[in-house]
PDB file of N, CA and C in Angstrom:
ATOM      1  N   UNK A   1     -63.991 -18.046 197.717  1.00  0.00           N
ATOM      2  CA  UNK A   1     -63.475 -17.956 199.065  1.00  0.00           C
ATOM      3  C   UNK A   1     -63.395 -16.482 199.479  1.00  0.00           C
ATOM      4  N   UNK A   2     -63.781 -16.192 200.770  1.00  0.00           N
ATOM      5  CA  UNK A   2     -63.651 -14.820 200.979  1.00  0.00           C
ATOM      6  C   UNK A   2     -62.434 -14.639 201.569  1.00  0.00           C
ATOM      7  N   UNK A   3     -61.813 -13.320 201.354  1.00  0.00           N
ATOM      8  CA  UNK A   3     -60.290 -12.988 201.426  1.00  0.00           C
ATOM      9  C   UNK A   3     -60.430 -11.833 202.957  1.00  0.00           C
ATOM     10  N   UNK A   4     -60.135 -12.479 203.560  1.00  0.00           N
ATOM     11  CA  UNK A   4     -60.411 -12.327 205.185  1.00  0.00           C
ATOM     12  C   UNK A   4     -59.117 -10.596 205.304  1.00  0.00           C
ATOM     13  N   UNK A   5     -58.828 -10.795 204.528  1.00  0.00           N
ATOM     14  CA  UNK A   5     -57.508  -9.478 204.365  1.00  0.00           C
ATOM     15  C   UNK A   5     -57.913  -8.430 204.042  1.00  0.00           C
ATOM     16  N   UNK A   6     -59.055  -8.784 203.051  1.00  0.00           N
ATOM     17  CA  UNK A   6     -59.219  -7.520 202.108  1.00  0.00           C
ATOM     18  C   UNK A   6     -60.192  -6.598 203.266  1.00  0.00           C
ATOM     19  N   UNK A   7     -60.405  -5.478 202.500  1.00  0.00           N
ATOM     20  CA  UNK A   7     -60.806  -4.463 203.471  1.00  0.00           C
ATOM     21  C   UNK A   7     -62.741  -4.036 202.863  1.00  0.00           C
ATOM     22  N   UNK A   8     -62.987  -4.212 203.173  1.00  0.00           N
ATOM     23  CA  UNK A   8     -64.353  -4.027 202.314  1.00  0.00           C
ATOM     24  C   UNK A   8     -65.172  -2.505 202.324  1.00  0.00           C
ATOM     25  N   UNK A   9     -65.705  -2.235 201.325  1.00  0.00           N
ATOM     26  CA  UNK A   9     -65.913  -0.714 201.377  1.00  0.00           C
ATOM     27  C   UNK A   9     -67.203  -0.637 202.616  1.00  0.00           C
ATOM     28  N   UNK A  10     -68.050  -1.131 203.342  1.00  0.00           N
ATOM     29  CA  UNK A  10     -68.468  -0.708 204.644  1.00  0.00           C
ATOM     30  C   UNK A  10     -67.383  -0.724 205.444  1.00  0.00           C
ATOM     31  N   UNK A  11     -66.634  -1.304 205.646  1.00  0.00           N
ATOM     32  CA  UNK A  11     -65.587  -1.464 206.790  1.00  0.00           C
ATOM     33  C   UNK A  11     -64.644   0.243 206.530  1.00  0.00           C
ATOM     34  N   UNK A  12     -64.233   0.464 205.204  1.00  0.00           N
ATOM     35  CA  UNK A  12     -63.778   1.875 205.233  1.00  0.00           C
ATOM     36  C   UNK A  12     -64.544   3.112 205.364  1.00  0.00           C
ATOM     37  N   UNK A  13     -66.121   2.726 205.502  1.00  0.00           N
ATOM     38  CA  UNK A  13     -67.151   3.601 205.572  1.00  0.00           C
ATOM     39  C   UNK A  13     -66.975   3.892 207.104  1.00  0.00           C
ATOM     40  N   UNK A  14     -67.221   2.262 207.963  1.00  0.00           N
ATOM     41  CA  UNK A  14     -67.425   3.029 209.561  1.00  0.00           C
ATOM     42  C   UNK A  14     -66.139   3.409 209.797  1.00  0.00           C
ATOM     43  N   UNK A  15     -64.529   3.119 209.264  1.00  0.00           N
ATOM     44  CA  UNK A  15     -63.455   3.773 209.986  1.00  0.00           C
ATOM     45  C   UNK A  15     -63.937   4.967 209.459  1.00  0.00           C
ATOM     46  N   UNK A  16     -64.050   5.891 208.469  1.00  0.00           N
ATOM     47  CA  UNK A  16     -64.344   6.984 208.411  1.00  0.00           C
ATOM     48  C   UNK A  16     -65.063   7.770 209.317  1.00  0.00           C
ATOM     49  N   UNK A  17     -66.097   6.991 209.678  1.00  0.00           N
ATOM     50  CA  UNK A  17     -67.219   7.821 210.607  1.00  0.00           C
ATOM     51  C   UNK A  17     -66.231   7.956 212.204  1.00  0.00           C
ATOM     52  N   UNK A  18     -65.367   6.456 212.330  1.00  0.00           N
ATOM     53  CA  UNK A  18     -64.890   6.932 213.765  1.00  0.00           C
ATOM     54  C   UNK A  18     -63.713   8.018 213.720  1.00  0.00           C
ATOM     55  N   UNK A  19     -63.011   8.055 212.739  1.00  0.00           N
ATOM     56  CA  UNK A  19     -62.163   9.413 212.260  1.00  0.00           C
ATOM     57  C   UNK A  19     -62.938  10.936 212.301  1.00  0.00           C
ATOM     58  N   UNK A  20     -64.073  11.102 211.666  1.00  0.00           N
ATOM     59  CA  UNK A  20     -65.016  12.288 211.958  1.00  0.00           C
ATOM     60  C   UNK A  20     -65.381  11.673 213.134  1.00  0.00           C
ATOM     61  N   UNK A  21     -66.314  11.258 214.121  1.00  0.00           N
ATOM     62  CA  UNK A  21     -66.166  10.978 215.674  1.00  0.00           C
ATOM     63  C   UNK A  21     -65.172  11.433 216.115  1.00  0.00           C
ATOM     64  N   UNK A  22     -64.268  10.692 216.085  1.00  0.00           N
ATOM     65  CA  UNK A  22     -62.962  11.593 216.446  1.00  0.00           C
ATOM     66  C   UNK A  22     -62.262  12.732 217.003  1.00  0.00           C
ATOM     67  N   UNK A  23     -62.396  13.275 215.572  1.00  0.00           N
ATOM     68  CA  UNK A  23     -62.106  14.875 214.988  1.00  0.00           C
ATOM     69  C   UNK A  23     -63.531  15.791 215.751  1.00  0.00           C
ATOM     70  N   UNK A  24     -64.315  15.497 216.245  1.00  0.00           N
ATOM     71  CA  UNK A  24     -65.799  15.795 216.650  1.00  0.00           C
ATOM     72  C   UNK A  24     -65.289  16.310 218.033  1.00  0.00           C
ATOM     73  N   UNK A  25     -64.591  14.903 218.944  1.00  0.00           N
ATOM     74  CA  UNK A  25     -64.580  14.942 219.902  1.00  0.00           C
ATOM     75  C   UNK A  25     -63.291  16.041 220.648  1.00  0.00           C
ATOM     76  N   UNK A  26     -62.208  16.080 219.259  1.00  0.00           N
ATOM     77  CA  UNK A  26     -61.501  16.815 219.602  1.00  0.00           C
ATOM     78  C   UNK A  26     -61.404  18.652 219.395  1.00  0.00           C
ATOM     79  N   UNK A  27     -62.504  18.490 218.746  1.00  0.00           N
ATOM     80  CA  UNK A  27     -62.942  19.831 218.292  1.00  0.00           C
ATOM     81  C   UNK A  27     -64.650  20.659 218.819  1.00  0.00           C
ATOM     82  N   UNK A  28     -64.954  19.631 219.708  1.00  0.00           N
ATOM     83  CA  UNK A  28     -66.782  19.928 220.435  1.00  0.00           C
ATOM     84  C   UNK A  28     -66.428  21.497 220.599  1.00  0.00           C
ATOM     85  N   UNK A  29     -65.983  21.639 221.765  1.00  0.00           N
ATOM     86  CA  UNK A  29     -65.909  22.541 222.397  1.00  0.00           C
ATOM     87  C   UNK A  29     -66.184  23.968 221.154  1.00  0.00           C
ATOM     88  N   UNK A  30     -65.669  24.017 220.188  1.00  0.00           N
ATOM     89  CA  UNK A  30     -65.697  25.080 219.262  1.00  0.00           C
ATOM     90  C   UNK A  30     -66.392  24.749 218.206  1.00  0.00           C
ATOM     91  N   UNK A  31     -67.204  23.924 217.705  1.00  0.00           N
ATOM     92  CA  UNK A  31     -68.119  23.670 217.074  1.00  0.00           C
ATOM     93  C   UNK A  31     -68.970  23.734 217.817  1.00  0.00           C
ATOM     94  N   UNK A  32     -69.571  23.452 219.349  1.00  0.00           N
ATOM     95  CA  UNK A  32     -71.104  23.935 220.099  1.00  0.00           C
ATOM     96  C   UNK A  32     -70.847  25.232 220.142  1.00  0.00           C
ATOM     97  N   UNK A  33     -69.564  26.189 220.661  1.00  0.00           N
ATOM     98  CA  UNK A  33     -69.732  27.528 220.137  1.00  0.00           C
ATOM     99  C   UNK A  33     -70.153  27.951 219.386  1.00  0.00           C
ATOM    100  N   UNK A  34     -70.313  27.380 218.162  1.00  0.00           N
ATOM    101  CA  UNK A  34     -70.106  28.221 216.754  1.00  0.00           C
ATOM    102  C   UNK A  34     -71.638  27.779 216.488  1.00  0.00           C
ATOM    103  N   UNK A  35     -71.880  26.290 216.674  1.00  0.00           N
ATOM    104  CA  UNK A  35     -73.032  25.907 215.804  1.00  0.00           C
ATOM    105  C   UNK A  35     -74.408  25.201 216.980  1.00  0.00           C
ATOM    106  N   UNK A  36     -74.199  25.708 218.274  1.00  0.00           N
ATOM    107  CA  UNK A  36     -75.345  25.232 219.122  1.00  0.00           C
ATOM    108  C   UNK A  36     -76.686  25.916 218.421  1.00  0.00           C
ATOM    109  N   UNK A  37     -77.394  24.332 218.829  1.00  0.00           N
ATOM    110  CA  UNK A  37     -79.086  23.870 218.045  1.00  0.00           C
ATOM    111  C   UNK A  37     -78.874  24.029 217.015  1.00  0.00           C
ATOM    112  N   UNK A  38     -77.957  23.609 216.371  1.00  0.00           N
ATOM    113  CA  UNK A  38     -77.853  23.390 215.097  1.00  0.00           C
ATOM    114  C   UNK A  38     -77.497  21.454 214.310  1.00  0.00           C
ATOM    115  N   UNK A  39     -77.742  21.176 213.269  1.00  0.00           N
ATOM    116  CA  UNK A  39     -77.074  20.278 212.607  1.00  0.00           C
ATOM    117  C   UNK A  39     -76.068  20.737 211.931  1.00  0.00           C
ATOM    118  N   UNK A  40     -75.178  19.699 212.188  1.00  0.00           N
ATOM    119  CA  UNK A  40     -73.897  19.822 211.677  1.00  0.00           C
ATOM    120  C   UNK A  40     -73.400  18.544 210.461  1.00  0.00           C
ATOM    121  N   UNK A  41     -72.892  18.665 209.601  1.00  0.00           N
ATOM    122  CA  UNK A  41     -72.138  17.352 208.915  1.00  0.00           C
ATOM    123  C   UNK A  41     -71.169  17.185 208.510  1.00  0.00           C
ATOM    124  N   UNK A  42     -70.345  16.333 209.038  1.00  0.00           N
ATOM    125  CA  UNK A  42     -68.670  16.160 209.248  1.00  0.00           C
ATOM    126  C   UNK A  42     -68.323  14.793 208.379  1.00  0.00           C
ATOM    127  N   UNK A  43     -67.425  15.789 207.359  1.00  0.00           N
ATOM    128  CA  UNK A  43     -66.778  14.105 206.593  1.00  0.00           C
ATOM    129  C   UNK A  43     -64.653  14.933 206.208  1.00  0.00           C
ATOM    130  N   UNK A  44     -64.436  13.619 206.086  1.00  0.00           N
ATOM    131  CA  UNK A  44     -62.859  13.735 206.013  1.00  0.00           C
ATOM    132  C   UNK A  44     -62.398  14.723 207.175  1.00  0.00           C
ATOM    133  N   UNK A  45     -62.689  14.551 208.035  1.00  0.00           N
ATOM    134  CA  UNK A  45     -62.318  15.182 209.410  1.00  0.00           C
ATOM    135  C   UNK A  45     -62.543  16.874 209.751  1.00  0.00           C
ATOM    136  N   UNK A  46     -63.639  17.323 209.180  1.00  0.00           N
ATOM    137  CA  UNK A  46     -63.874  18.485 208.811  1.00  0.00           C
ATOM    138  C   UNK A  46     -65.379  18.628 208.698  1.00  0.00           C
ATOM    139  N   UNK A  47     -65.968  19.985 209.176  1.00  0.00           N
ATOM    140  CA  UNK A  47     -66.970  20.078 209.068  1.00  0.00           C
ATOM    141  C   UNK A  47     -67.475  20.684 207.913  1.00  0.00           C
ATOM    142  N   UNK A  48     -68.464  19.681 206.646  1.00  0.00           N
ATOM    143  CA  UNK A  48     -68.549  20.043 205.455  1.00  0.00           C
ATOM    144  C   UNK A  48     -69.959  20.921 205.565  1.00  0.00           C
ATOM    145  N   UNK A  49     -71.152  20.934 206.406  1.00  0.00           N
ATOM    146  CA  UNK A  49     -72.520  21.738 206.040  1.00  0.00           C
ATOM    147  C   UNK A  49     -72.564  21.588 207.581  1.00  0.00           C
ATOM    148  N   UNK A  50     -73.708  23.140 207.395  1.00  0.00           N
ATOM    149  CA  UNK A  50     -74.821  22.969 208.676  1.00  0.00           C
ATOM    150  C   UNK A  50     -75.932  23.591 208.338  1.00  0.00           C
ATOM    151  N   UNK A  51     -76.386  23.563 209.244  1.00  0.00           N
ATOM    152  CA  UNK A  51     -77.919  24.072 208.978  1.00  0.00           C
ATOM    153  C   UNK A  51     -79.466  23.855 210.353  1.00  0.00           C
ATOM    154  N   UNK A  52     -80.149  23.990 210.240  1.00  0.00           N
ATOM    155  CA  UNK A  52     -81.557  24.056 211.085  1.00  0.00           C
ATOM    156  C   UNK A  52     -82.183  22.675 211.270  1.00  0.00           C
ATOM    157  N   UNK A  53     -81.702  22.343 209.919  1.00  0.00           N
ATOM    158  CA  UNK A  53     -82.143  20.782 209.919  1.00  0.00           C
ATOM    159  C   UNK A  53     -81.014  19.703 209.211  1.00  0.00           C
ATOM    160  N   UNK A  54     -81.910  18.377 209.668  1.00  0.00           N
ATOM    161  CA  UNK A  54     -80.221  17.257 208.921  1.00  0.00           C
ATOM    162  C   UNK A  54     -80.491  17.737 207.517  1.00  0.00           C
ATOM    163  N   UNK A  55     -81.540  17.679 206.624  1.00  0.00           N
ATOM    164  CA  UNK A  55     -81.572  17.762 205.242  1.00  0.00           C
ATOM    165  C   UNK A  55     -80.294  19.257 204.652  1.00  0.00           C
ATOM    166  N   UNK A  56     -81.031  20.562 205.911  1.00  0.00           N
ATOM    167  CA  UNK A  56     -80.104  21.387 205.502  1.00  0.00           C
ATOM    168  C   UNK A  56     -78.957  21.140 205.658  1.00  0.00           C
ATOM    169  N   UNK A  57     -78.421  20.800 206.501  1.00  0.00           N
ATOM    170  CA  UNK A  57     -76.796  20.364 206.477  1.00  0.00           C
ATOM    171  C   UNK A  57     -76.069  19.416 205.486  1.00  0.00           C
ATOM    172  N   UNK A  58     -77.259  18.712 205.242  1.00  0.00           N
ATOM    173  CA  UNK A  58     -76.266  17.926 203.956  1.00  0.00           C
ATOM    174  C   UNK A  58     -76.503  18.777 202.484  1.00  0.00           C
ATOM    175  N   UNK A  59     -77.531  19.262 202.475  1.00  0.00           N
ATOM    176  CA  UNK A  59     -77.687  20.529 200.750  1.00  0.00           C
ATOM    177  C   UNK A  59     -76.620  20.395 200.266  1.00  0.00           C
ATOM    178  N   UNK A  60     -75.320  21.217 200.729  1.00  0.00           N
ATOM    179  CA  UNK A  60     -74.312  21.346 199.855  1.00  0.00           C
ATOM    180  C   UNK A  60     -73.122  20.943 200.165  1.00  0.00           C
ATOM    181  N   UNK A  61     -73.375  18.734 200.608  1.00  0.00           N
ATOM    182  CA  UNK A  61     -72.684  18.321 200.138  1.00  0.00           C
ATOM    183  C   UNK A  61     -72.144  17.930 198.824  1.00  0.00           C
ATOM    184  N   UNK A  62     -70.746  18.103 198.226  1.00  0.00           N
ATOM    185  CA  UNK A  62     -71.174  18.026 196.783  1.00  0.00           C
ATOM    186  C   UNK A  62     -69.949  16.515 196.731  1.00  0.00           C
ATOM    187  N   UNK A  63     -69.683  16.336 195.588  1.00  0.00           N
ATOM    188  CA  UNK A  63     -68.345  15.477 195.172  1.00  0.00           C
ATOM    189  C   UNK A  63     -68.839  14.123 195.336  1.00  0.00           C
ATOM    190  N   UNK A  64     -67.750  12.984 195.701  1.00  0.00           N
ATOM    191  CA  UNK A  64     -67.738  11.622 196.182  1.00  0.00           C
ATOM    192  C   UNK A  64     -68.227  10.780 197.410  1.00  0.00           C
ATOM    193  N   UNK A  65     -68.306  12.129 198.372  1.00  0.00           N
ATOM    194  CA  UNK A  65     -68.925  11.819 199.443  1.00  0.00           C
ATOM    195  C   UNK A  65     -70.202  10.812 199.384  1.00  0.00           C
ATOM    196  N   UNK A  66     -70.192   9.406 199.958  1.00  0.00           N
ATOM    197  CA  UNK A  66     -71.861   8.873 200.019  1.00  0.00           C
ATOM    198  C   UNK A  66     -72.007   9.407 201.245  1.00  0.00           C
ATOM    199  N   UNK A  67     -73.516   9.290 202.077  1.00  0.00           N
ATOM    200  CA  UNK A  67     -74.434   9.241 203.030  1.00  0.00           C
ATOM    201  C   UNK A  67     -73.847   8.598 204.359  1.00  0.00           C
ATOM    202  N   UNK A  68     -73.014   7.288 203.700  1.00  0.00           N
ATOM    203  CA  UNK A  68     -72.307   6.841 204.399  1.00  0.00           C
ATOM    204  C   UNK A  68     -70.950   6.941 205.481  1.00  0.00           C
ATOM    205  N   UNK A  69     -70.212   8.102 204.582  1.00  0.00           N
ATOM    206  CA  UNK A  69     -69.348   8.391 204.733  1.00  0.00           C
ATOM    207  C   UNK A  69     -69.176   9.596 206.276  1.00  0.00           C
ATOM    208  N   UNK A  70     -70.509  10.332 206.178  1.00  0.00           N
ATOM    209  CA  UNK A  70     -70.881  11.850 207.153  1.00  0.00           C
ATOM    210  C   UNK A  70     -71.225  11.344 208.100  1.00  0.00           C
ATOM    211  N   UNK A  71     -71.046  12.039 209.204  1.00  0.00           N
ATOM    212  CA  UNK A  71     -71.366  12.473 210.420  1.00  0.00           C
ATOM    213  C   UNK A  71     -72.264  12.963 210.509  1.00  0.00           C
ATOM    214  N   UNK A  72     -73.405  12.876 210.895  1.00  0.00           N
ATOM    215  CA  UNK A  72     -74.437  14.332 210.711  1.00  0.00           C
ATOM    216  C   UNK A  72     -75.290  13.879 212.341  1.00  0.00           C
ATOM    217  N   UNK A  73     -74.714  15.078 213.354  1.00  0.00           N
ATOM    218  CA  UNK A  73     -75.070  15.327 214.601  1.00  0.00           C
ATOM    219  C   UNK A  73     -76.087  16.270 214.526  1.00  0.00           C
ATOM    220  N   UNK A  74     -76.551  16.523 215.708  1.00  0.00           N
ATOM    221  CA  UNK A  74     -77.416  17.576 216.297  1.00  0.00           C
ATOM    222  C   UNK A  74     -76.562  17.732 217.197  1.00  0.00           C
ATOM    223  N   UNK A  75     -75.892  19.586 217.281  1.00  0.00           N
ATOM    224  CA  UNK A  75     -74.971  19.785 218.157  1.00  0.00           C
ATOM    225  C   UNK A  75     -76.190  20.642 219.556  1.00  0.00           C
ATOM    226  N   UNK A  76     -75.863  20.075 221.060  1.00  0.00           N
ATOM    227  CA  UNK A  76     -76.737  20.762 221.853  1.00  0.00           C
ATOM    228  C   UNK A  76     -76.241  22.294 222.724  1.00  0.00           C
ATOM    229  N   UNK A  77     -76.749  22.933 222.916  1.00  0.00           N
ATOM    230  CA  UNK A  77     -76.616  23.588 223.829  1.00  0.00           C
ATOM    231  C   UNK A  77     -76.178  23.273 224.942  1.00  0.00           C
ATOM    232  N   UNK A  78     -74.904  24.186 225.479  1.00  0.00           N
ATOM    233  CA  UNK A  78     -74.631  24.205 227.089  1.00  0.00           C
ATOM    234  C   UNK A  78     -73.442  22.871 227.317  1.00  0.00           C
ATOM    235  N   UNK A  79     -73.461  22.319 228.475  1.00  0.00           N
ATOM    236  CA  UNK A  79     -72.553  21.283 228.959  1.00  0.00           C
ATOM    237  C   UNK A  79     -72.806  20.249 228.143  1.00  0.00           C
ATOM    238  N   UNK A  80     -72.029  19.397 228.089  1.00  0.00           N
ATOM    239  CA  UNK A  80     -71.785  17.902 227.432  1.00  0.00           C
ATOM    240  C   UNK A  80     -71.131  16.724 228.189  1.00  0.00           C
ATOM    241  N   UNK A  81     -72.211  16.104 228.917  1.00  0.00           N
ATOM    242  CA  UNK A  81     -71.316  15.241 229.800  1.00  0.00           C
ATOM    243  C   UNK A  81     -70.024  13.887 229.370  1.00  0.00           C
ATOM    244  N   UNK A  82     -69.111  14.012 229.283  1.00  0.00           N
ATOM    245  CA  UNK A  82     -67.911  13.135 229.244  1.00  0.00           C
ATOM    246  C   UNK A  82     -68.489  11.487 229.566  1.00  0.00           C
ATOM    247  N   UNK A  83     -68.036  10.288 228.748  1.00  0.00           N
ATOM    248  CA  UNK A  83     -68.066   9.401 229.088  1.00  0.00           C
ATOM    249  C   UNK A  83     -67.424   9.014 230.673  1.00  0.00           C
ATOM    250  N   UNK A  84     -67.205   7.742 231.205  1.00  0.00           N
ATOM    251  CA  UNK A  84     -66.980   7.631 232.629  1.00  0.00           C
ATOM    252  C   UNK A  84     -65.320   6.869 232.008  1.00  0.00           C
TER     253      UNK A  84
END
């Protein structure tokens, strides 16, 4: 029987990603400063790599982190239009 309670490790994978989302949204503004045309990769609410490309940004992820767990944007240049 499946246990409708339990929490399953994808299900703690995407809350993670909307926690970095999150933390993304509350922090844009100074991460496109810092890292416009760049990749970026965000896990545990923090930005862990960047780099030129996605591969470079993840290089030196190290530890427990899966694939699953990161954020990995392309931050753009200039304005960022707001949802409605």
């Amino acid at each position: 029987m499946i246990d409708l309670k339990k929490t399953t490790k994808t299900q703690e994978d995407l809350l993670k990603l909307i926690e970095n989302r999150d933390w993304l949204e509350d922090n844009l503004k100074e991460i496109q400063d810092k890292y416009a045309e760049k990749w970026v990769a965000i896990a545990e609410r923090k930005l862990v790599g960047s780099g030129s490309s996605p591969d470079e940004a993840m290089e030196n992820i190290k530890g427990s982190l899966s694939s699953m767990e990161v954020l990995l944007i392309s931050v753009p240049k200039g304005e960022i239009s707001q949802p409605i």
